[in-house]
Protein backbone atom coordinates (compact mmCIF):
# COMPACT_ATOMS: atom_id res chain seq x y z
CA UNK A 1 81.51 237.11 98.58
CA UNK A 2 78.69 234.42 98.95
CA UNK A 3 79.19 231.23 99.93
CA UNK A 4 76.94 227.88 98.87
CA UNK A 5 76.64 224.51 100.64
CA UNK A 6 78.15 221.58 98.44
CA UNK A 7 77.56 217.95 98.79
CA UNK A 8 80.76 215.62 97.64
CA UNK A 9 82.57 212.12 97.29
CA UNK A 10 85.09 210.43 96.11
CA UNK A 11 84.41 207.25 93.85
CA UNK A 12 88.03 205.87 92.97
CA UNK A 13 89.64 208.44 91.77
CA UNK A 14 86.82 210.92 91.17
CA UNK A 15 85.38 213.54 93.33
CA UNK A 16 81.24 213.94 92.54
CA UNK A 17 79.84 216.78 93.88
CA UNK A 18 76.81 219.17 93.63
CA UNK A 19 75.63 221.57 95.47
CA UNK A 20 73.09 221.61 97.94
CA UNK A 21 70.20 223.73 96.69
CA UNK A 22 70.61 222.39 92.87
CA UNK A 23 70.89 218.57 93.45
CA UNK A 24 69.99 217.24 90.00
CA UNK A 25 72.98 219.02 88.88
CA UNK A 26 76.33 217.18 89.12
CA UNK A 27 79.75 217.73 88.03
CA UNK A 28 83.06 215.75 89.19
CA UNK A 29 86.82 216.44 89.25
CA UNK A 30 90.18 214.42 89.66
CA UNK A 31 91.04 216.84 92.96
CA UNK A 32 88.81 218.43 95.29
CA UNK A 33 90.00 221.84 93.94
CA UNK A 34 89.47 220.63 90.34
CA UNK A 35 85.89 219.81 91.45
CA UNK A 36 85.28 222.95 93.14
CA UNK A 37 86.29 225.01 89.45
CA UNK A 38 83.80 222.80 87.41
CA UNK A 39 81.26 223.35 90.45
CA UNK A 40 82.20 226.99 90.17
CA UNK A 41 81.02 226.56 86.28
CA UNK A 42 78.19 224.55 86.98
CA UNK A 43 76.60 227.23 89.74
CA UNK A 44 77.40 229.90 87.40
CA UNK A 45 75.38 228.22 84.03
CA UNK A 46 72.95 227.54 86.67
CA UNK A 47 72.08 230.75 88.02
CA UNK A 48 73.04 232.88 84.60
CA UNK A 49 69.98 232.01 82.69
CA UNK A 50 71.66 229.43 79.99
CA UNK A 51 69.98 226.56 81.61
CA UNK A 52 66.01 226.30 81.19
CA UNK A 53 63.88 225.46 84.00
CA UNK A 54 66.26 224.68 86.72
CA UNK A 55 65.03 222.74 89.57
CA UNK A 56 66.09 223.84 93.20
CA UNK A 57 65.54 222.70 96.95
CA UNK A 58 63.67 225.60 99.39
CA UNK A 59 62.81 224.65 102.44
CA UNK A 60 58.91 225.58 103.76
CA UNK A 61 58.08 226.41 107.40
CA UNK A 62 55.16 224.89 108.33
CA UNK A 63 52.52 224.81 110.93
């Protein structure tokens, strides 16, 4: 099992969250664990192919 680095808040009563390497991608949930099942969605949309040209974070060593 892989894990993934997620970024999250809570606004009120909403938890936003996204996850690290997709940041334009966002999804919220009333509970942290009803966040984590629509992140769950979100990272799998993202990574199956059903969303066109997905943008992503890398990080570049340089010189």
């Amino acid at each position: 099992m892989q894990t993934r680095k997620y970024i999250y808040w809570q606004d009120n009563d909403t938890r936003i969250g996204f996850f690290e390497e997709y940041p334009d991608y966002w999804t919220q949930g009333e509970t942290r664990e009803e966040l984590e099942e629509n992140l769950m969605d979100v990272y799998n949309e993202l990574t199956g192919g059903t969303i066109p040209c997905v943008r992503r974070v890398a990080e570049l060593q340089v010189l």
